[in-house]
Structure formats: C-alpha cells, structure tokens
PDB file of N, CA and C in Angstrom:
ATOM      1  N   UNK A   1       1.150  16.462  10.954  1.00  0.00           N
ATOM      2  CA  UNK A   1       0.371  15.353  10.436  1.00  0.00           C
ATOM      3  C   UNK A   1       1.179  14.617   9.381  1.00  0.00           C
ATOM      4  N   UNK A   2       1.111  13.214   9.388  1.00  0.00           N
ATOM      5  CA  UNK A   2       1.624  12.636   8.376  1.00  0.00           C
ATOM      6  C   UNK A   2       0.797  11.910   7.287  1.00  0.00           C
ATOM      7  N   UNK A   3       1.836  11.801   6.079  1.00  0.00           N
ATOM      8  CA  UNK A   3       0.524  11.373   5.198  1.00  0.00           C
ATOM      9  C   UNK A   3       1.400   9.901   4.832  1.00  0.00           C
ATOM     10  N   UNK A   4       0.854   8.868   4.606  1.00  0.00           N
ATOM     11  CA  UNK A   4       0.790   7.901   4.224  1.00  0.00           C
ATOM     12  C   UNK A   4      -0.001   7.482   2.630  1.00  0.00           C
ATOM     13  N   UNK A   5       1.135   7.529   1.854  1.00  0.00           N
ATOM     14  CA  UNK A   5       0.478   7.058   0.387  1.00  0.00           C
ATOM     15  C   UNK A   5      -0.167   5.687   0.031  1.00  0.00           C
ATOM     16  N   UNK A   6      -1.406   5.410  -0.507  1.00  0.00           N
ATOM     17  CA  UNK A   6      -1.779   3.808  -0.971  1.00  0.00           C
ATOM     18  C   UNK A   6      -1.884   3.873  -1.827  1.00  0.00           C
ATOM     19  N   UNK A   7      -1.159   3.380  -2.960  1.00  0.00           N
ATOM     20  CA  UNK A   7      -1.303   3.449  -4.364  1.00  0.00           C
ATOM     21  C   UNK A   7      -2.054   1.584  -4.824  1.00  0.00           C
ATOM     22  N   UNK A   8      -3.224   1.643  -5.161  1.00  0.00           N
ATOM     23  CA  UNK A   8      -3.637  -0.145  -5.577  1.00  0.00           C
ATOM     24  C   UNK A   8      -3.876   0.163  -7.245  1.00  0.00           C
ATOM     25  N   UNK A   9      -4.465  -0.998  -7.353  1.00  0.00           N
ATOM     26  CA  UNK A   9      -4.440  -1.359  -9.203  1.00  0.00           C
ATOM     27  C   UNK A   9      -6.106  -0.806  -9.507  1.00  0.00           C
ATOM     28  N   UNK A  10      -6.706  -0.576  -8.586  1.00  0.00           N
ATOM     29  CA  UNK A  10      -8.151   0.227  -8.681  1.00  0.00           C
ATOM     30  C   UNK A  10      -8.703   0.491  -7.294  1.00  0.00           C
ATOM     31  N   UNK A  11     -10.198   1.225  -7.775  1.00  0.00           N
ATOM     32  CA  UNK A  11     -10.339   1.781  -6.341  1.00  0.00           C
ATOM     33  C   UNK A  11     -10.381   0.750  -5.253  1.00  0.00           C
ATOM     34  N   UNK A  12     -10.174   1.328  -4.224  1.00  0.00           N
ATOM     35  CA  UNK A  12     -10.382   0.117  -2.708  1.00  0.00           C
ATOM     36  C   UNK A  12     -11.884   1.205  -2.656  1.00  0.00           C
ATOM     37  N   UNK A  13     -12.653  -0.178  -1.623  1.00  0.00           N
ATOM     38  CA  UNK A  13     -13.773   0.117  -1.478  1.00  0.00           C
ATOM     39  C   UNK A  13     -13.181   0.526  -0.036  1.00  0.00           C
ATOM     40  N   UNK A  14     -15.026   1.116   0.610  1.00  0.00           N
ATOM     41  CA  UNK A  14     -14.433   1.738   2.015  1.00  0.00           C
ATOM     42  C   UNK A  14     -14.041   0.769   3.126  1.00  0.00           C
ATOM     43  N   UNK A  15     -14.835  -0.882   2.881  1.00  0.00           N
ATOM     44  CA  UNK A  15     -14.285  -2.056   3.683  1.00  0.00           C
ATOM     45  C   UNK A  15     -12.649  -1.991   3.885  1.00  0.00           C
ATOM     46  N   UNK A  16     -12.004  -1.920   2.358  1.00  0.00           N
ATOM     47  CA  UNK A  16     -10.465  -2.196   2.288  1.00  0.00           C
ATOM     48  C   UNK A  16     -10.037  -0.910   3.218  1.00  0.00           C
ATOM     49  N   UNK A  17     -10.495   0.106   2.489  1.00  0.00           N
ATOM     50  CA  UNK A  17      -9.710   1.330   3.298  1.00  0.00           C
ATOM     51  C   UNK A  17      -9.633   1.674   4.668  1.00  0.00           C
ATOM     52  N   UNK A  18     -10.413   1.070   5.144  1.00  0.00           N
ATOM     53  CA  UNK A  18     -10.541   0.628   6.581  1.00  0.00           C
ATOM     54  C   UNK A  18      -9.783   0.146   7.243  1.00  0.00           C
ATOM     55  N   UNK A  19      -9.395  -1.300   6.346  1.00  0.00           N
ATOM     56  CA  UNK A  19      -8.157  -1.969   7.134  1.00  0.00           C
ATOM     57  C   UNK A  19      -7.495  -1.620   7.374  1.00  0.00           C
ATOM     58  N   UNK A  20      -6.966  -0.756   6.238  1.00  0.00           N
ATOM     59  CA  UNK A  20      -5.341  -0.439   5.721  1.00  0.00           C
ATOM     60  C   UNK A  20      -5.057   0.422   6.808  1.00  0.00           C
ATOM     61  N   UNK A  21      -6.645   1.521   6.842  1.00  0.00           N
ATOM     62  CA  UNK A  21      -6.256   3.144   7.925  1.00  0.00           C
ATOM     63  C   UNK A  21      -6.230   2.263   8.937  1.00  0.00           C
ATOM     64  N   UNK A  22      -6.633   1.370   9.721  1.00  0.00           N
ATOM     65  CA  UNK A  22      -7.085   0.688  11.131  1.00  0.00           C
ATOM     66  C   UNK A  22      -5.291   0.092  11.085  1.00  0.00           C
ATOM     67  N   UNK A  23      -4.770  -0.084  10.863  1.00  0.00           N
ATOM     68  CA  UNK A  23      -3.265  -1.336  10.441  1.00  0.00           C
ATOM     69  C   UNK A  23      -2.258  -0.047  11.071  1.00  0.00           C
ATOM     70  N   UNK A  24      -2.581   1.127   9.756  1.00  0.00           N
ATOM     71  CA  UNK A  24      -1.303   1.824   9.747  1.00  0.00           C
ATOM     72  C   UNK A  24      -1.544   3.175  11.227  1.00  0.00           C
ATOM     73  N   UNK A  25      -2.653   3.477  10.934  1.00  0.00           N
ATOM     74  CA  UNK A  25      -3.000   4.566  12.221  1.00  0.00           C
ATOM     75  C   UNK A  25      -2.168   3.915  13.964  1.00  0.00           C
ATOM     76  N   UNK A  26      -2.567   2.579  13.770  1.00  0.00           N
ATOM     77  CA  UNK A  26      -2.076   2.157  15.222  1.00  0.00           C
ATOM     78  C   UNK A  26      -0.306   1.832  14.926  1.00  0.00           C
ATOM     79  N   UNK A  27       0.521   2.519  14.351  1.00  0.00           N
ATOM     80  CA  UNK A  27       1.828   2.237  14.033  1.00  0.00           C
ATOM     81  C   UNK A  27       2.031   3.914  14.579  1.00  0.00           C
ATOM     82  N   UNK A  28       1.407   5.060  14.600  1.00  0.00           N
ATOM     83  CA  UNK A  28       1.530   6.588  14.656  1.00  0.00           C
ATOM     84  C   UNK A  28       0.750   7.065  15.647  1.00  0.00           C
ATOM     85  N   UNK A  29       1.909   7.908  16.429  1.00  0.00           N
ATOM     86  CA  UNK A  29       1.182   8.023  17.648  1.00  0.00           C
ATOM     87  C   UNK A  29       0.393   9.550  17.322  1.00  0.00           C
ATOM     88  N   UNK A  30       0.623  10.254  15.786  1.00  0.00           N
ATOM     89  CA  UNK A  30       0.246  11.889  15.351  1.00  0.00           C
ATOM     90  C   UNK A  30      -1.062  11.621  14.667  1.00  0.00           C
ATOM     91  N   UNK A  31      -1.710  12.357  14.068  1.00  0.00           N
ATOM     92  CA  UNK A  31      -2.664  11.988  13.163  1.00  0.00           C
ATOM     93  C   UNK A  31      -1.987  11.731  12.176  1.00  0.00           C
ATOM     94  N   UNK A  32      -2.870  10.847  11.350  1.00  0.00           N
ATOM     95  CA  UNK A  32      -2.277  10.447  10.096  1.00  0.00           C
ATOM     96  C   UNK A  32      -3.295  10.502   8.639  1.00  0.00           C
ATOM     97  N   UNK A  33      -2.703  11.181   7.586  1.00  0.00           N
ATOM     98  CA  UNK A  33      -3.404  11.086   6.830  1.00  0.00           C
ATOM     99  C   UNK A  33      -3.274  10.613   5.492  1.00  0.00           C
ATOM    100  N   UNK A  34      -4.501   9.551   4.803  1.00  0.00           N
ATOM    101  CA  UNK A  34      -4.433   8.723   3.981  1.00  0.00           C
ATOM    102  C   UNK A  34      -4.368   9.803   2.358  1.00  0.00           C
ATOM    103  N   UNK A  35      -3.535   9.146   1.588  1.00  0.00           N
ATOM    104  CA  UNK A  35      -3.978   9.483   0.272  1.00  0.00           C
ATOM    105  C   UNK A  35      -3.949   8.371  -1.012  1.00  0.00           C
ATOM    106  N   UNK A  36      -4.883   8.004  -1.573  1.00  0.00           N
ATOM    107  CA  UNK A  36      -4.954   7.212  -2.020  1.00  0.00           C
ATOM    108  C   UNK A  36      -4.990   7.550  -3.869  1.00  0.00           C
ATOM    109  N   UNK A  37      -4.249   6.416  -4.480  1.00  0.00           N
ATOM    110  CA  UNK A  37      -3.707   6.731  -6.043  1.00  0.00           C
ATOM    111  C   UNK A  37      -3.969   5.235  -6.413  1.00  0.00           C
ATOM    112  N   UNK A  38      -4.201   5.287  -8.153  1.00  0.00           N
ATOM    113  CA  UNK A  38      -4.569   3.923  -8.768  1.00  0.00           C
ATOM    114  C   UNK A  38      -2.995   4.122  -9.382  1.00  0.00           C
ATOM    115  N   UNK A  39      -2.878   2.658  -9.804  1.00  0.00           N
ATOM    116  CA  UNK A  39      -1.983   2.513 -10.529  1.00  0.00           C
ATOM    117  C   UNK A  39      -2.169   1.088 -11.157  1.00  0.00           C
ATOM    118  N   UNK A  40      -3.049   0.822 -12.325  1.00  0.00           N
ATOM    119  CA  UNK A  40      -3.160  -0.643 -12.986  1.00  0.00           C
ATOM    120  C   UNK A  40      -1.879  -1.031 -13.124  1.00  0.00           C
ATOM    121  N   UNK A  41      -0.824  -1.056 -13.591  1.00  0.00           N
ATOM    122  CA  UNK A  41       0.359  -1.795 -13.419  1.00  0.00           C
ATOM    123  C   UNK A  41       0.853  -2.380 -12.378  1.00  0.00           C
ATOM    124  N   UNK A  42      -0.312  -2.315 -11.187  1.00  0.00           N
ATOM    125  CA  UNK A  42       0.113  -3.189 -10.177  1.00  0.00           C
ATOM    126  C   UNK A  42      -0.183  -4.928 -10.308  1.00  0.00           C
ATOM    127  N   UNK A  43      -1.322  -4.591 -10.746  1.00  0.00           N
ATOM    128  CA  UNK A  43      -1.759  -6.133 -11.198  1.00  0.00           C
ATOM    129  C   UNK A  43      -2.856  -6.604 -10.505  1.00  0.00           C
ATOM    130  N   UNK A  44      -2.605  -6.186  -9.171  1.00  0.00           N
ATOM    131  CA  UNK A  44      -3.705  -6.201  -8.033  1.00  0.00           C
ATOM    132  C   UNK A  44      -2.787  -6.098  -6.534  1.00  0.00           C
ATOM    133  N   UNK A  45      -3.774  -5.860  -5.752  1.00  0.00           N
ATOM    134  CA  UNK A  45      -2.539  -6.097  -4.475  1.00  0.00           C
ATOM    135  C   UNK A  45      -2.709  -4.230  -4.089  1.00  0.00           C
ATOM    136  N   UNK A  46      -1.680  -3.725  -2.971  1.00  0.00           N
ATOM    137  CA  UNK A  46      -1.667  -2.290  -3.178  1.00  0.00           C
ATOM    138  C   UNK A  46      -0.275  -2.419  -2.958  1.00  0.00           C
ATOM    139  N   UNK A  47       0.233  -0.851  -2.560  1.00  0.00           N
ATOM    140  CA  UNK A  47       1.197  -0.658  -2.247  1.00  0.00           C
ATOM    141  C   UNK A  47       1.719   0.431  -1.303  1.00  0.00           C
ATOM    142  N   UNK A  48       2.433   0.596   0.235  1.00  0.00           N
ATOM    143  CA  UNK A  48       1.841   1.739   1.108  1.00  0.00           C
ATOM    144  C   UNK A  48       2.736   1.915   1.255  1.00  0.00           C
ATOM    145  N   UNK A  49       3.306   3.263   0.878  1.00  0.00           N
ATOM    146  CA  UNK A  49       4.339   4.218   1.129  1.00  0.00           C
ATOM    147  C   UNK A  49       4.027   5.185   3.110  1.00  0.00           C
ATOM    148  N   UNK A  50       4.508   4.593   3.624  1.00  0.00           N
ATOM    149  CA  UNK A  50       4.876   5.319   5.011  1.00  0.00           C
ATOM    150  C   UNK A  50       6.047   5.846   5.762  1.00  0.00           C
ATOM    151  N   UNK A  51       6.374   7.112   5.028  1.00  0.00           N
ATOM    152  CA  UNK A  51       7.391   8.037   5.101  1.00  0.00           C
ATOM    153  C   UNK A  51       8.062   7.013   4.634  1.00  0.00           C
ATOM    154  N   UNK A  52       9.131   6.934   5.067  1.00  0.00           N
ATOM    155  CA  UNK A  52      10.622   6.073   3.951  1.00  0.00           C
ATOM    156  C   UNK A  52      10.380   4.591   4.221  1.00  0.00           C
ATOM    157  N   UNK A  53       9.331   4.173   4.660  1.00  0.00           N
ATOM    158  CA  UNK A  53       8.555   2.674   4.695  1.00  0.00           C
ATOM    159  C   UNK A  53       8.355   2.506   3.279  1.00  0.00           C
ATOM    160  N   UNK A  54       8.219   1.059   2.830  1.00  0.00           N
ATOM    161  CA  UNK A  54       7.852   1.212   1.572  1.00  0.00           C
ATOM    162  C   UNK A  54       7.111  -0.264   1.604  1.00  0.00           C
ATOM    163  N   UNK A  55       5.860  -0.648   1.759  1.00  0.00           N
ATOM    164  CA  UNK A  55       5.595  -1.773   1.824  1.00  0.00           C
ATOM    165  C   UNK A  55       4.631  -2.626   0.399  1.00  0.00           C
ATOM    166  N   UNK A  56       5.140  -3.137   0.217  1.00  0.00           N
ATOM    167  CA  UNK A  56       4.440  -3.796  -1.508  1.00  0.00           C
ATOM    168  C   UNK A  56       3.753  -5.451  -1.116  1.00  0.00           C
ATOM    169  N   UNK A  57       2.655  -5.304  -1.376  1.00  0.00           N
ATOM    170  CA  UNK A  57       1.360  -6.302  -0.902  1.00  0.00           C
ATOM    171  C   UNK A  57       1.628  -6.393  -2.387  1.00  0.00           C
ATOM    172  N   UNK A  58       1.510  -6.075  -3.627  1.00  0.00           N
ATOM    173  CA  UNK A  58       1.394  -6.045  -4.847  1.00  0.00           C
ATOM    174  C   UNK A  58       1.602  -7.448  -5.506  1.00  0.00           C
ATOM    175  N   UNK A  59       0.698  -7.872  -6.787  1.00  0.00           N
ATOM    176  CA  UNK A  59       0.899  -8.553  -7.484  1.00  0.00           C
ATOM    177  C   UNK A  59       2.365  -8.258  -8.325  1.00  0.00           C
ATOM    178  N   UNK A  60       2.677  -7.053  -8.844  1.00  0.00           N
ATOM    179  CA  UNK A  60       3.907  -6.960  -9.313  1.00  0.00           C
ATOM    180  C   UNK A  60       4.948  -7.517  -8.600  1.00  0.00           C
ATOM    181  N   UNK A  61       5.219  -6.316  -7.126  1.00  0.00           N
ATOM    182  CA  UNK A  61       5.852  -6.809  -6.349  1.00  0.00           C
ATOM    183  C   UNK A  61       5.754  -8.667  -6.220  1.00  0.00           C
ATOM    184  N   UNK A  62       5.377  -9.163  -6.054  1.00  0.00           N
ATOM    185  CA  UNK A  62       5.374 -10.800  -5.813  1.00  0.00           C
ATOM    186  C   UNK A  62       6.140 -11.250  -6.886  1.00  0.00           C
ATOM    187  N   UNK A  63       5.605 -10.955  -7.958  1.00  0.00           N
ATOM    188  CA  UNK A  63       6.398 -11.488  -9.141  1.00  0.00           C
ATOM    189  C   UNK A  63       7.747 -11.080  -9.352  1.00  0.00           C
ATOM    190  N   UNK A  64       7.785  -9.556  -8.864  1.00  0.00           N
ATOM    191  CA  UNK A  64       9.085  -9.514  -8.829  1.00  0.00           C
ATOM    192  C   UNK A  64       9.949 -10.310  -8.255  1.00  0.00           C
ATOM    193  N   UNK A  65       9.769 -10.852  -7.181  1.00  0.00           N
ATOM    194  CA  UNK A  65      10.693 -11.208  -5.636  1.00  0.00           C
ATOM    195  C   UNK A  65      10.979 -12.930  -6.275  1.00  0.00           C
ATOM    196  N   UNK A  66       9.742 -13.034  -7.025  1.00  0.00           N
ATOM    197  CA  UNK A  66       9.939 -14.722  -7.692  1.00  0.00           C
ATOM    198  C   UNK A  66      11.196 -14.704  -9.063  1.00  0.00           C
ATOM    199  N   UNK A  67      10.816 -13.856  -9.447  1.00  0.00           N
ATOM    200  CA  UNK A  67      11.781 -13.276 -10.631  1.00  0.00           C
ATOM    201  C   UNK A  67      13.207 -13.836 -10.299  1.00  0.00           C
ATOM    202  N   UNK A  68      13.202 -12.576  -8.893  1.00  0.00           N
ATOM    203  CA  UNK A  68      14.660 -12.267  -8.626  1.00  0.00           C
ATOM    204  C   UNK A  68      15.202 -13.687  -7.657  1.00  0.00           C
ATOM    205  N   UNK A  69      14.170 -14.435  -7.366  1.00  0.00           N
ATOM    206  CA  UNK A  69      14.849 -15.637  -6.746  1.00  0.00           C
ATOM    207  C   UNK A  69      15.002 -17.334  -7.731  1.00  0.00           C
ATOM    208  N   UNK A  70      14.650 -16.818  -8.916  1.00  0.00           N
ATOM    209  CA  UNK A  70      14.605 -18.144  -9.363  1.00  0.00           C
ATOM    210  C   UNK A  70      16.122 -17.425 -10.495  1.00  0.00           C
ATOM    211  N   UNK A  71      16.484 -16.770 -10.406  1.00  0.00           N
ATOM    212  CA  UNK A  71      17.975 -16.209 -11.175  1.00  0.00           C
ATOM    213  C   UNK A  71      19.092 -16.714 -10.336  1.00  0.00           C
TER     214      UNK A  71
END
C-alpha cells in the first residue's frame, strides 16, 4: 500500500478530500493511502507528496515561483 502525504494550511473538509483521494487514487493501480497534516505556513492552497512526486497547489509555493521569476 502506498501512502500519499497532503499537507494544507488547515483542515480540508470531506468535499476537498474527496477530490484530492478521487485525482490521486486514479494515478495507482495498489491501494492507496491518504495522510493528511496542517501546516499554516502554507498560506492556503495544499501540498501532495506522492512518493518522490512533489506537487505544490500552495499559496507559498506560487509566491515562490513569482519570486524566483521576477529576479
């Protein structure tokens, strides 16, 4: 079984968590299992660790990427 981390800036309700499991489940052909972590320094947004995937929806992340392109 694999686990897939979601770390957001507060809880996801069960609507959100839905998506996310409905999105990432159809990427794995094993079971897959969710674990979910807050992290306010995101800003808002989440962020989904899938095995060495690393995908950032994040308000940080965004700002970062603006950061690093207006340098």
């Amino acid at each position: 079984m694999s686990a897939i981390k979601v770390i957001s800036s507060d809880t996801l309700d069960d609507k959100m968590k839905s998506k996310v499991e409905n999105a990432f489940r159809s990427k794995h052909t094993e079971s897959v299992e969710f674990v979910y972590d807050i992290d306010p320094s995101l800003i808002g947004g989440i962020l989904v660790i899938d095995g060495d995937r690393y995908y950032d929806a994040s308000v940080r992340g965004q700002l970062a990427v603006i950061k690093r392109n207006l340098k």
